[in-house]
Protein backbone atom coordinates (compact mmCIF):
# COMPACT_ATOMS: atom_id res chain seq x y z
CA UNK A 1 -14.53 -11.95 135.79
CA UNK A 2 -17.60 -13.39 134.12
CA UNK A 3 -19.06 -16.45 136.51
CA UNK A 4 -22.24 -18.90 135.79
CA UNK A 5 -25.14 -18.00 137.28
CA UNK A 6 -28.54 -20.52 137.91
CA UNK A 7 -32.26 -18.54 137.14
CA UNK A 8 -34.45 -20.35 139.52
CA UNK A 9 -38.41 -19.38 138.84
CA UNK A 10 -39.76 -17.53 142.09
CA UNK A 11 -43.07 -19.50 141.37
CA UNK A 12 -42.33 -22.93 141.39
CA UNK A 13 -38.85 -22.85 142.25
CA UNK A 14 -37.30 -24.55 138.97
CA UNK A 15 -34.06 -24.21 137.50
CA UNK A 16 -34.94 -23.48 133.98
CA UNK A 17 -31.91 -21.35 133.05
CA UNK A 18 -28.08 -20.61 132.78
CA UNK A 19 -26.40 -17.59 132.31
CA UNK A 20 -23.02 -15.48 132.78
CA UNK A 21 -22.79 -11.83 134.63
CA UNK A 22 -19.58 -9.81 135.99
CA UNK A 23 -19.37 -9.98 139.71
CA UNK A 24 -17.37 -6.92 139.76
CA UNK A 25 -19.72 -4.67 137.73
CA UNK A 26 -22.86 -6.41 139.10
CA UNK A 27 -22.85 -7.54 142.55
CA UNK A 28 -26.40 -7.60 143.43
CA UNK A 29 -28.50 -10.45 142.83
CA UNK A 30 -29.61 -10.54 138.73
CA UNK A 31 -33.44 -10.76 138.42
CA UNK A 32 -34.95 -11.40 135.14
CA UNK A 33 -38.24 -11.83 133.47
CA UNK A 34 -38.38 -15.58 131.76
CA UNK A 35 -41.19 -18.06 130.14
CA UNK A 36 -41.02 -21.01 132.48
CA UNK A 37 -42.05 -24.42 131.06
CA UNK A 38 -43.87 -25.86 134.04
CA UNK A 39 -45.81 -22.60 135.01
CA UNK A 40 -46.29 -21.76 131.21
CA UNK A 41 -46.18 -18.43 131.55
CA UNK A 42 -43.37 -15.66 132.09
CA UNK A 43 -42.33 -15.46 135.45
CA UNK A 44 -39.87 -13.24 137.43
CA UNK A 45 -36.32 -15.86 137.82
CA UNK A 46 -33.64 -14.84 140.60
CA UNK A 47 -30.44 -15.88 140.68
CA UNK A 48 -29.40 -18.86 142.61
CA UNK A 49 -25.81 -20.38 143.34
């Protein structure tokens, strides 16, 4: 059950990165902490659809 996911920055709202979870396991929105090329600095990324 492992789906693609979008990361969409919560800063400046770019798509920067691509990743898989397990719907089942994980239902809840995924929120991670990545370096984002147009702020240039790490930023908290959300899931998107």
């Amino acid at each position: 059950m492992q789906e693609l996911i979008t990361l969409e920055c919560t800063k400046c709202k770019n798509r920067n990165y691509s990743s898989t979870k397990n719907k089942k396991k994980n239902p809840d929105k995924l929120e991670l902490n990545k370096f984002c090329n147009t702020c240039r600095k790490h930023t908290p990324h959300k899931e998107i659809k």
